[in-house]
Protein backbone atom coordinates (compact mmCIF):
# COMPACT_ATOMS: atom_id res chain seq x y z
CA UNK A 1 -47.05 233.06 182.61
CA UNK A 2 -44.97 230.36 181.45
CA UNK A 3 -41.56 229.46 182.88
CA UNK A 4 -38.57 227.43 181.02
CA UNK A 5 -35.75 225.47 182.00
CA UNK A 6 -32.35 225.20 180.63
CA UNK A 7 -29.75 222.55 182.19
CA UNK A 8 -26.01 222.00 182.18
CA UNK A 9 -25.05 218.78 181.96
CA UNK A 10 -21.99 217.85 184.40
CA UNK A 11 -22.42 220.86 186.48
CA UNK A 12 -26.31 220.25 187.01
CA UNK A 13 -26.86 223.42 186.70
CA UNK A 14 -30.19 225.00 186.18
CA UNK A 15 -31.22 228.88 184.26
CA UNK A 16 -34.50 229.81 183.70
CA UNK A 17 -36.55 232.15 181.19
CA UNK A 18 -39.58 233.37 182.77
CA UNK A 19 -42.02 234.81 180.09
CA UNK A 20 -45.58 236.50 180.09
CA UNK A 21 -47.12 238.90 177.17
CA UNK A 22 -44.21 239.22 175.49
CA UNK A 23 -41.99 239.80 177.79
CA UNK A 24 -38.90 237.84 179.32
CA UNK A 25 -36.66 237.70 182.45
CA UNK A 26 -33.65 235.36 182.53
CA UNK A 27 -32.86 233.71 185.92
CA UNK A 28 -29.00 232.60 186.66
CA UNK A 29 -28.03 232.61 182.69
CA UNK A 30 -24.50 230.29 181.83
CA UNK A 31 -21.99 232.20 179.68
CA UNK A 32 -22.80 230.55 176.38
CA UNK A 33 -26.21 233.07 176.02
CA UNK A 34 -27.20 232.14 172.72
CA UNK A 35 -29.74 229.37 174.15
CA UNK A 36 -31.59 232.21 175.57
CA UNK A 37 -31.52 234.73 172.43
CA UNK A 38 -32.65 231.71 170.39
CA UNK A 39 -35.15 230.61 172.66
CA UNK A 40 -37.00 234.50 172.61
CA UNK A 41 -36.29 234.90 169.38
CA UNK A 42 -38.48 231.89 168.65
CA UNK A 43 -40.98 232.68 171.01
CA UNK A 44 -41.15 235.77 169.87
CA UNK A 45 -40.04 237.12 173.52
CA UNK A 46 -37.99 240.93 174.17
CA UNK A 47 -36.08 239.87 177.16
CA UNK A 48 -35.92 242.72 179.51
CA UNK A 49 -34.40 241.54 183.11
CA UNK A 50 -31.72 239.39 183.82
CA UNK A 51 -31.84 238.26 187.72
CA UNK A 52 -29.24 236.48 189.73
CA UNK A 53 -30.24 233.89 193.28
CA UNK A 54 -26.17 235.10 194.17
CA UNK A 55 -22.72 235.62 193.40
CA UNK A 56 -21.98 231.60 191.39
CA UNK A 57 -19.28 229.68 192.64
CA UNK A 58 -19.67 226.65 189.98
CA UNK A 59 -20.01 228.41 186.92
CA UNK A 60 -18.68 231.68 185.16
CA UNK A 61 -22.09 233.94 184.76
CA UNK A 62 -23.37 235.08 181.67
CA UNK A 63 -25.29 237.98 182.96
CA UNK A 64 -23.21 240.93 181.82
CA UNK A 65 -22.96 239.23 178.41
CA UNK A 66 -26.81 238.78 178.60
CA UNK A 67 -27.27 242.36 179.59
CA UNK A 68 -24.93 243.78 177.15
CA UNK A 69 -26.57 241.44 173.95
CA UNK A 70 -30.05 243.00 175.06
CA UNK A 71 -30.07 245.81 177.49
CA UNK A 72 -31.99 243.85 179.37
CA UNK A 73 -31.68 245.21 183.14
CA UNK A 74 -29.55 243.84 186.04
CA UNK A 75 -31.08 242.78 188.81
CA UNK A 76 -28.47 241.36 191.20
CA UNK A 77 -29.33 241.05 194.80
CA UNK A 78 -29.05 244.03 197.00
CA UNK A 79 -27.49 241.84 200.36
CA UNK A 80 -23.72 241.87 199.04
CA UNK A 81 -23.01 245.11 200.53
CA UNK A 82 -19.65 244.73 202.84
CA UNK A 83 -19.98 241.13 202.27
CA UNK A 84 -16.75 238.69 200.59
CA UNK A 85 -17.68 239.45 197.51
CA UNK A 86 -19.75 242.41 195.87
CA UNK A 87 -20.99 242.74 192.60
CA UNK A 88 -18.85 245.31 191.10
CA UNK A 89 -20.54 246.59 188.11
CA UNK A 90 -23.67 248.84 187.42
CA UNK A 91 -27.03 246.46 188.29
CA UNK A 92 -30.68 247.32 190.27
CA UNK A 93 -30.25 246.48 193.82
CA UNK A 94 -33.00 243.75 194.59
CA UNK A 95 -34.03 243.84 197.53
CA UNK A 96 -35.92 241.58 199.80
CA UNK A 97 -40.00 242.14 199.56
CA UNK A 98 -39.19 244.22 196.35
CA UNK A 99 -41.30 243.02 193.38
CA UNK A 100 -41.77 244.23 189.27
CA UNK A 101 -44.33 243.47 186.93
CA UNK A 102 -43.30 240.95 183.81
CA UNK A 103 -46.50 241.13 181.83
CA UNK A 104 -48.92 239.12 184.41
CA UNK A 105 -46.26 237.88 185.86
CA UNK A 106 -45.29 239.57 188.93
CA UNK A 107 -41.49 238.57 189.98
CA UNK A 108 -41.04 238.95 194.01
CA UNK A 109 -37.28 239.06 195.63
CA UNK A 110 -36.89 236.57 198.80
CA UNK A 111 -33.32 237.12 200.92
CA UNK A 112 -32.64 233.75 201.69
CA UNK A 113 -29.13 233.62 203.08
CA UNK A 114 -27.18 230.64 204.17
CA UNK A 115 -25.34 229.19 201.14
CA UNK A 116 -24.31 232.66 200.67
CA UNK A 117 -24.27 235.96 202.35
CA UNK A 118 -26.50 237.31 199.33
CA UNK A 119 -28.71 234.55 198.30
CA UNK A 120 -32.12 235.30 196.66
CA UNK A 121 -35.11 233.00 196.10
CA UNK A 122 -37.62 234.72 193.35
CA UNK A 123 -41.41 234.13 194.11
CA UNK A 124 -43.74 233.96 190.90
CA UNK A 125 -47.65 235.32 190.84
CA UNK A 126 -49.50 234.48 188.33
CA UNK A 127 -51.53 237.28 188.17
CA UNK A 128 -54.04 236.61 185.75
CA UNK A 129 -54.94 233.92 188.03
CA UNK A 130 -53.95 235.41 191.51
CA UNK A 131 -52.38 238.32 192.86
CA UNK A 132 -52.42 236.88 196.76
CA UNK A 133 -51.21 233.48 196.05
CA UNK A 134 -47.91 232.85 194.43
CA UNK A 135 -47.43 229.75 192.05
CA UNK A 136 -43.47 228.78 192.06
CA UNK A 137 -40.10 229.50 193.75
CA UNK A 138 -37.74 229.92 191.74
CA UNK A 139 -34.86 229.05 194.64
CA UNK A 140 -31.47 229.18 193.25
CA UNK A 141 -29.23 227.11 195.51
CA UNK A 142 -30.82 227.88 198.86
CA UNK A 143 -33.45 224.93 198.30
CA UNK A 144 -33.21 221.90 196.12
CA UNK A 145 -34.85 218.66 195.85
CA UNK A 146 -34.48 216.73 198.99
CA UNK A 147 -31.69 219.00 199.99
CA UNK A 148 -30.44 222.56 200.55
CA UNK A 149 -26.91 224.25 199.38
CA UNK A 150 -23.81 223.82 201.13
CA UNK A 151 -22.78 227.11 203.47
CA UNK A 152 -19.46 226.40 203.55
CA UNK A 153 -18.07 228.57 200.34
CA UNK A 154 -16.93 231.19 202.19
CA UNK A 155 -14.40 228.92 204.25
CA UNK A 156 -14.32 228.16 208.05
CA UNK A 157 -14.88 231.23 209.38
CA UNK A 158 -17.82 232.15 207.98
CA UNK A 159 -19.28 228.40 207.51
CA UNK A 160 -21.10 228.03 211.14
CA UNK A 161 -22.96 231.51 210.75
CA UNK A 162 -24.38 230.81 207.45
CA UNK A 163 -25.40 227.22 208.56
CA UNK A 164 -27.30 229.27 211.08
CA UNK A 165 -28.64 231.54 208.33
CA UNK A 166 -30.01 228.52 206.01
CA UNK A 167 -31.72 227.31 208.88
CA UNK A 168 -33.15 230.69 209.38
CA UNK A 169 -34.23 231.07 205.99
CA UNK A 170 -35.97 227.07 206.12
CA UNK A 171 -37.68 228.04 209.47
CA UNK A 172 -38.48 231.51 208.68
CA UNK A 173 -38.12 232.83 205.87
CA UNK A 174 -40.31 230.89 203.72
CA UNK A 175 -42.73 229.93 206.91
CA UNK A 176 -45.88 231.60 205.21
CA UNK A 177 -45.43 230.25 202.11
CA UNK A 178 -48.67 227.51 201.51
CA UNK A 179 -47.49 224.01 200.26
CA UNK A 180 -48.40 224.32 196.46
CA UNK A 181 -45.72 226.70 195.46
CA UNK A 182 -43.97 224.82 193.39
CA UNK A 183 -39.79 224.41 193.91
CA UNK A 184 -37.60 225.17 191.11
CA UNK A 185 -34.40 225.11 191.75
CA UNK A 186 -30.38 226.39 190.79
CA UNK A 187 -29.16 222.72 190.48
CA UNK A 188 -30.24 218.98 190.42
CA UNK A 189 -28.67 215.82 191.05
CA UNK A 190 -24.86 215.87 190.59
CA UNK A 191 -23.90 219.34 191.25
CA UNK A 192 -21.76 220.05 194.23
CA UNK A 193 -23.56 222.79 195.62
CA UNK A 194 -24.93 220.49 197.56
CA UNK A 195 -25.41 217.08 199.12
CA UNK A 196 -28.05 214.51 198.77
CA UNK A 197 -30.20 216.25 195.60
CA UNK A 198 -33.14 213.83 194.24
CA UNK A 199 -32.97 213.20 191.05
CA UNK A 200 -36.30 215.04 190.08
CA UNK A 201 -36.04 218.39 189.04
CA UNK A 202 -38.57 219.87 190.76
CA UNK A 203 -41.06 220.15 193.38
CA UNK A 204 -43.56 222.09 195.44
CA UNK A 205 -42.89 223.66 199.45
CA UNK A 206 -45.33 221.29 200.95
CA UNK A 207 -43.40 218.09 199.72
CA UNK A 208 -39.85 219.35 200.82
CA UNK A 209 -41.51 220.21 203.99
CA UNK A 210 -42.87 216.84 204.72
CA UNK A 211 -39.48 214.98 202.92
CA UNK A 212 -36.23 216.99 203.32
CA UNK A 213 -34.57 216.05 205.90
CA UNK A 214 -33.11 219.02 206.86
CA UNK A 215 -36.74 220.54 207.85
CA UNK A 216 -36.78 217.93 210.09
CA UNK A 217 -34.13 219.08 212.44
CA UNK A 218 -33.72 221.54 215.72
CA UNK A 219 -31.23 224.14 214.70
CA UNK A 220 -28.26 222.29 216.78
CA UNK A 221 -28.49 219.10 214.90
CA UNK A 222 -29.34 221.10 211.56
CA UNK A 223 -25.98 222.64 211.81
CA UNK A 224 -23.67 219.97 212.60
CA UNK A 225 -25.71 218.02 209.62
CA UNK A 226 -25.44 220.56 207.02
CA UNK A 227 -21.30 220.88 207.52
CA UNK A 228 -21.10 217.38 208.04
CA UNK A 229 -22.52 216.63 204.81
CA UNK A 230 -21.20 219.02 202.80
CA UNK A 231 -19.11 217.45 199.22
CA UNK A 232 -16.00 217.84 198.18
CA UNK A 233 -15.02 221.68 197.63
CA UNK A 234 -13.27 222.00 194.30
CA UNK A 235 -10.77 224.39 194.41
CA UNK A 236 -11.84 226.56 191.35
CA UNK A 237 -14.82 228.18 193.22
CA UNK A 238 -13.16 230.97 194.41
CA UNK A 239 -12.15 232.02 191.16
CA UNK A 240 -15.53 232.03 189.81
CA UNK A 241 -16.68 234.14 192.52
CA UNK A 242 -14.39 236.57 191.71
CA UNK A 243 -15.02 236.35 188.41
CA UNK A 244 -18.71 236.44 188.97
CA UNK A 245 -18.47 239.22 191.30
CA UNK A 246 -16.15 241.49 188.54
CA UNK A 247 -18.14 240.53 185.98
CA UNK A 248 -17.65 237.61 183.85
CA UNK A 249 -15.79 239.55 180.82
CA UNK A 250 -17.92 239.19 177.47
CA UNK A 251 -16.85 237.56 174.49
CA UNK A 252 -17.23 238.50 171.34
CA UNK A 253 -16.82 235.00 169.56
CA UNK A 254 -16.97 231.22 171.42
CA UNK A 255 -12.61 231.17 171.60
CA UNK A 256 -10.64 228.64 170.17
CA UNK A 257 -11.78 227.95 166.65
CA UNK A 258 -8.73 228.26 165.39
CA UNK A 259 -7.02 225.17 163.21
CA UNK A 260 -3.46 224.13 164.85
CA UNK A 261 -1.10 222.38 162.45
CA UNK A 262 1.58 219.86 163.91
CA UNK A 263 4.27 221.93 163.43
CA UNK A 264 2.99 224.81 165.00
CA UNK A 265 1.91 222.93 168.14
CA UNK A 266 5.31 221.82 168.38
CA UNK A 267 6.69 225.47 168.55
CA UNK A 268 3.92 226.27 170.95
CA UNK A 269 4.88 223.45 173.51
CA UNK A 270 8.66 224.64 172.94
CA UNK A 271 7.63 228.49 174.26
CA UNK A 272 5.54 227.08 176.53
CA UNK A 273 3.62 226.58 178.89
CA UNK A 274 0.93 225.62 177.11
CA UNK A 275 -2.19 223.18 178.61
CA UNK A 276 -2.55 220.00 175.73
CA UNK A 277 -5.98 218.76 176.86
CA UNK A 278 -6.40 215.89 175.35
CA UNK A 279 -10.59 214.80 175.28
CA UNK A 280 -10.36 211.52 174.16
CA UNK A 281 -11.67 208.15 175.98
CA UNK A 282 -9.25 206.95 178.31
CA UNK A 283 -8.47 203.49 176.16
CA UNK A 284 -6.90 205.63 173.30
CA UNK A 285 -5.49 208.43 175.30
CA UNK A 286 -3.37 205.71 176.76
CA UNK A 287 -3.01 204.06 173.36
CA UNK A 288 -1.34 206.79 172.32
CA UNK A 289 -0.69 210.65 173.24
CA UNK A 290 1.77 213.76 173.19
CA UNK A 291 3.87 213.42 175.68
CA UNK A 292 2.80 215.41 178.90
CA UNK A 293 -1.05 215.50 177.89
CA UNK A 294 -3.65 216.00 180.48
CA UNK A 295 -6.93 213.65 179.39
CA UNK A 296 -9.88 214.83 180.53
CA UNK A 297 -12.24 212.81 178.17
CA UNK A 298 -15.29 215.22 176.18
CA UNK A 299 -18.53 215.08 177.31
CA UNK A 300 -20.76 216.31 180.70
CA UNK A 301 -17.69 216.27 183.07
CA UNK A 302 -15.78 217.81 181.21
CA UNK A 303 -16.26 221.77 182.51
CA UNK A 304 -15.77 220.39 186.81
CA UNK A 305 -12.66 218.54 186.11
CA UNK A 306 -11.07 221.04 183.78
CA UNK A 307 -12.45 223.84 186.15
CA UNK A 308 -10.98 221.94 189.10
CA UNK A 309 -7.71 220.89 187.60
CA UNK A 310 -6.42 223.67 184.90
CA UNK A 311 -4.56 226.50 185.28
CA UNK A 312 -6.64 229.40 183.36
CA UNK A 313 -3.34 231.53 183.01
CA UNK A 314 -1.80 228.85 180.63
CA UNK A 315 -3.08 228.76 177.16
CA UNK A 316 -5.17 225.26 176.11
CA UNK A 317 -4.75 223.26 172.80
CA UNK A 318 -7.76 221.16 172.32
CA UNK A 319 -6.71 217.66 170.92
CA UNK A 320 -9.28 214.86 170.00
CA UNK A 321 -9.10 211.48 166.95
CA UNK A 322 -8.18 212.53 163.32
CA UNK A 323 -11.96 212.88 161.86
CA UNK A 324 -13.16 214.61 165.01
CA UNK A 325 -16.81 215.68 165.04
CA UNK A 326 -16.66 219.32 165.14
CA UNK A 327 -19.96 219.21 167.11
CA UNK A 328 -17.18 218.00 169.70
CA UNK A 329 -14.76 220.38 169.80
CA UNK A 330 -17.17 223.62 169.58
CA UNK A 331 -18.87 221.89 172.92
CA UNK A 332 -15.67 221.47 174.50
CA UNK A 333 -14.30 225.25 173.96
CA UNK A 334 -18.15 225.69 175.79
CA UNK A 335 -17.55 223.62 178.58
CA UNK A 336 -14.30 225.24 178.99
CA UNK A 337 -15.87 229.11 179.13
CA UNK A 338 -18.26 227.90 181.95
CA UNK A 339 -15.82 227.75 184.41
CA UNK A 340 -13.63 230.85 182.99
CA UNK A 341 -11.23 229.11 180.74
CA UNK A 342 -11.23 231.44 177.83
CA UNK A 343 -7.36 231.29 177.07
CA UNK A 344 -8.09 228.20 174.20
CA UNK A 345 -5.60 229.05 171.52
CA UNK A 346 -7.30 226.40 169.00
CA UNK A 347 -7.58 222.15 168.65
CA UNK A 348 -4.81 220.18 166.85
CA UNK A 349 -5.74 219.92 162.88
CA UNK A 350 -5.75 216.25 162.17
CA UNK A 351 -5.82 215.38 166.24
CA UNK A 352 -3.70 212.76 167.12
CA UNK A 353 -3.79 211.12 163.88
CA UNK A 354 -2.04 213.92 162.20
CA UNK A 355 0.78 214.44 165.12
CA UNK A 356 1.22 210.62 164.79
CA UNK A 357 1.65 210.40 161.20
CA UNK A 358 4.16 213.14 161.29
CA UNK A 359 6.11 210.84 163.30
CA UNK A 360 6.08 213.25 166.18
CA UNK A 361 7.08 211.71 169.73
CA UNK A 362 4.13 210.28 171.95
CA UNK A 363 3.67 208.78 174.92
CA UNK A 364 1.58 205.73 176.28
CA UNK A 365 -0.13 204.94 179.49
CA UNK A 366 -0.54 201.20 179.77
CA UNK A 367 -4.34 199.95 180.73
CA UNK A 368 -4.85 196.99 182.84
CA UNK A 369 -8.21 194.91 183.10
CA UNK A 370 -9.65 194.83 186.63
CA UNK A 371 -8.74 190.77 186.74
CA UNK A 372 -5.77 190.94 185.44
CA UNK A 373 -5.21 193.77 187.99
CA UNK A 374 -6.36 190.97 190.72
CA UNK A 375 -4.66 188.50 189.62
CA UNK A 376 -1.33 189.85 189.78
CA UNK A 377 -1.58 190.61 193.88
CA UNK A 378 1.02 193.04 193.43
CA UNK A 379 2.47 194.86 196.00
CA UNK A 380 3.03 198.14 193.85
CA UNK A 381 0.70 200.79 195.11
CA UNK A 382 -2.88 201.08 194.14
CA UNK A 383 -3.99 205.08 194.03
CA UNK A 384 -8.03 204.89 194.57
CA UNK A 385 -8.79 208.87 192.90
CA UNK A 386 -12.72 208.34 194.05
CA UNK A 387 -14.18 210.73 196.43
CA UNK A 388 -14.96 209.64 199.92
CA UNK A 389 -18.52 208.39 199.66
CA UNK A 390 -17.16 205.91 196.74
CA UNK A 391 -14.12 205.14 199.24
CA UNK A 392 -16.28 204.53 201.95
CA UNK A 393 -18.58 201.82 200.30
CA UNK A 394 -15.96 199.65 199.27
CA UNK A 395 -12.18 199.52 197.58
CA UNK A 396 -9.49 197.19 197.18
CA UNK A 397 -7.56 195.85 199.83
CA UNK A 398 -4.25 198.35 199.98
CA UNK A 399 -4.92 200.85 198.17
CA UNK A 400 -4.13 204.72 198.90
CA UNK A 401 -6.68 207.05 198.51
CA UNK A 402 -6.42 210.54 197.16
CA UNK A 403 -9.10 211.99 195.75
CA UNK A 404 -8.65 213.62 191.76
CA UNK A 405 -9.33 216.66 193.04
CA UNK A 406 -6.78 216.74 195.76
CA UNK A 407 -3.93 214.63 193.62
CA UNK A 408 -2.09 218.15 192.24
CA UNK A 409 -1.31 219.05 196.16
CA UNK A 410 -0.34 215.90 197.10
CA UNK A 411 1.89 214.29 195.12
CA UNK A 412 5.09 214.07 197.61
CA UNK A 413 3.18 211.31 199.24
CA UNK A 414 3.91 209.46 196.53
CA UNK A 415 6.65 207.90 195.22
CA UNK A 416 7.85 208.67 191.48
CA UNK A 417 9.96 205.33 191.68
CA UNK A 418 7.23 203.11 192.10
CA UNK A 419 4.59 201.45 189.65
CA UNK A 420 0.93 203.05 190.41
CA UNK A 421 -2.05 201.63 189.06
CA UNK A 422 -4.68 203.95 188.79
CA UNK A 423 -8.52 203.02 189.76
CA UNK A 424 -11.63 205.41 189.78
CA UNK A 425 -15.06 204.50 189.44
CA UNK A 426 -15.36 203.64 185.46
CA UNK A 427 -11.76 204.61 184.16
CA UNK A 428 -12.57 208.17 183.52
CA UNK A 429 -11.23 210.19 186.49
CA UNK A 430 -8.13 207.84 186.98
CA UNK A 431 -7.31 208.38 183.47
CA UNK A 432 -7.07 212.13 184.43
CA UNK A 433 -5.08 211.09 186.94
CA UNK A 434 -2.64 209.48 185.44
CA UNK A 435 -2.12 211.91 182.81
CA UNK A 436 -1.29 214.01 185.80
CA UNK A 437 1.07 212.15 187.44
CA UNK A 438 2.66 211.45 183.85
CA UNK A 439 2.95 215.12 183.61
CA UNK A 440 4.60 215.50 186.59
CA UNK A 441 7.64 212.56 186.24
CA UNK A 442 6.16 209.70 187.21
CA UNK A 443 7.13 207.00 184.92
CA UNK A 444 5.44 203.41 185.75
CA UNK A 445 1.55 204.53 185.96
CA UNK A 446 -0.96 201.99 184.59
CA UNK A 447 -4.61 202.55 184.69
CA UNK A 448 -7.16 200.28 186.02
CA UNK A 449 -9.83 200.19 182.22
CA UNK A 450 -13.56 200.24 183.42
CA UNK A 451 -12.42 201.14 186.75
CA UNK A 452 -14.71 200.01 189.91
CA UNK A 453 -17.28 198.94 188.28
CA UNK A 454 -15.58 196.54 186.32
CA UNK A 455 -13.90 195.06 189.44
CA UNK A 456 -17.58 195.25 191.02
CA UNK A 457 -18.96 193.35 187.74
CA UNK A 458 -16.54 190.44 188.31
CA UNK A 459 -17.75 190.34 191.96
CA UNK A 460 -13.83 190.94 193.18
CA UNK A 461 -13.07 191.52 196.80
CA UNK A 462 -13.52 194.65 198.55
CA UNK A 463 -12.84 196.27 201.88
């Protein structure tokens, strides 16, 4: 038996390929399948299950695309029923104790609810080598690394029951597994499925036992630590569960390859609305941009903030530097499916080089050094976008914090006369930022280049 791993960058998310004699089973596949096709097809591997651990909330699923690519079959958990949200489309039940045969590899379902209603953990044998004791957990976001997944997806009426549940399925439900199984889970470090992940990416039952803190606890304190704890909730994972639950549709091509000239983006904009996501680094984004941009720079954050932030009923233009690696672009139109943006009409030809040199208008968001920002000891507002942990361990004396995620709903607590300067951790998210507030008519924003850990660098004073 031999089991692979496949991670997403930026949404630290975690699929699996579990293999033996030939045969394959895919565990939580992303949208973009082709990984998986080209991985059996070089392994020489007939993939013939797909399995789900639940119903994603961070990422658009690729099972039905999986399925449809191989007729491999469904296996989705059985515990939706009469639940939030139900799978909706033909799929084995799975249900707890229930087992199959891959080749030697026997695949065993485990209900372990608490981050959702439905939540399955999949327990390997090895059963050329055993057929009593199982070798790895394959435990989707019920158990990670030094932590477990948040149960608070379902909203505040449902949160303090499924705390109760994950700390039932700790206690219980895995009580008789021995301490070698090994742990691998849905998500590492970085993902906001939960709080606290190690960086490693795996481990075994008897080390979480001993380590995570949250087997530590009496079920009174486990609850009020578990919701207490929980991250920020971006506001895009309800959509995916609906989308996850409906099936995510399948796509025939990767969207948006299509070549945009100038002129033509300038008739789009006029019918709009239209989404111009500009991906470039925040230093020439405010260099120079199309007016009403929204920067979210290329690269592993680029499927959270866009998931978070866009609105997947507009259409998005893809806009990057004039000799753009293409290697760029066809990773941003990925990043972009994996949270359900498929509505990418195509990326600027020429990118901002081309609209520039057509003397088309464009816009500019001034940058400020983190001295020169001291220096000044202005009284204009300084908007911290960091999330509360960052907040918490230090900021700059004055400043207002909303977190990026939050800034769309709040913007009438702030005030489109004044001057905002713009601060994040490294320049990346308040560059978002202030491409949002831009877009929204505020005139005098100014971010803060290299963001906290510039000021940090230069040993400026905190609060």
């Amino acid at each position: 038996m031999n089991i692979e791993r496949f991670e997403i960058p930026g949404l630290a998310q975690y699929s699996y390929i579990v293999s033996s004699q030939g045969l394959a089973a895919v565990v939580d596949p992303i949208r973009d399948i082709d990984r998986y096709l080209d991985y059996a097809l070089r392994h020489d591997l007939h993939i013939t299950h797909i399995l789900e651990t639940h119903i994603h909330a961070d990422f658009a699923s690729g099972a039905t695309a999986l399925a449809a690519a191989t007729g491999a079959q469904l296996y989705l958990s059985a515990h939706d029923a009469n639940e939030d949200y139900e799978y909706a489309f033909p799929h084995h039940p799975f249900a707890d104790g229930e087992s199959f045969l891959l080749g030697a590899a026997c695949i065993q379902a485990v209900h372990t609810p608490g981050h959702t209603p439905e939540q399955l953990s999949f327990l390997l044998f090895d059963t050329a080598r055993s057929t009593a004791q199982p070798t790895a957990l394959l435990s989707g976001d019920f158990l990670f690394v030094g932590s477990l997944g948040r149960p608070d997806l379902l909203g505040e009426a449902a949160k303090q029951h499924l705390a109760e549940e994950l700390y039932t399925s700790v206690q219980s439900r895995i009580l008789t597994l021995p301490d070698a199984v090994e742990v691998l889970p849905g998500h590492g470090a970085g993902s906001l499925c939960g709080s606290g992940m190690s960086e490693s990416q795996q481990s075994t039952l008897g080390f979480e036992r001993t380590t995570n803190p949250f087997f530590q606890l009496t079920e009174a304190d486990f609850t009020q630590q578990i919701l207490a704890t929980v991250p920020p909730f971006p506001t895009y994972y309800p959509r995916m569960k609906s989308l996850n639950a409906a099936g995510a549709p399948i796509l025939a091509t990767l969207p948006g390859a299509a070549s945009i000239s100038s002129a033509d983006l300038q008739k789009i904009i006029a019918a709009g609305p239209v989404t111009l996501l500009d991906l470039r680094r925040p230093e020439s984004f405010g260099g120079a941009h199309i007016p009403n941009s929204i920067n979210i720079g290329s690269g592993q954050n680029l499927s959270l903030w866009s998931g978070w932030l866009l609105d997947p009923t507009i259409p998005i233009v893809l806009i990057d530097e004039s000799a753009s690696d293409p290697n760029i672009l066809e990773e941003a139109r990925r990043s972009l499916i994996r949270v359900g943006l498929d509505n990418i009409l195509g990326a600027l030809a020429g990118g901002i080089a081309a609209w520039i040199d057509a003397g088309l208008p464009i816009a500019q968001i001034p940058q400020i050094s983190a001295h020169a920002l001291q220096a000044l000891a202005t009284k204009d507002l300084i908007l911290d976008v960091r999330s509360n942990a960052e907040w918490n361990a230090g900021h700059i004396a004055n400043a207002q914090h909303i977190p990026l995620g939050d800034l769309a709903h709040r913007l009438a607590e702030l005030d489109p006369k004044q001057t905002l300067y713009t601060v994040c951790g490294s320049g990346y998210r308040s560059s978002i930022a202030a491409s949002i507030l831009t877009a929204h008519g505020f005139p005098h924003i100014i971010n803060m280049a290299g963001g906290m850990s510039a000021w940090n660098t230069q040993h400026l004073p905190l609060i």
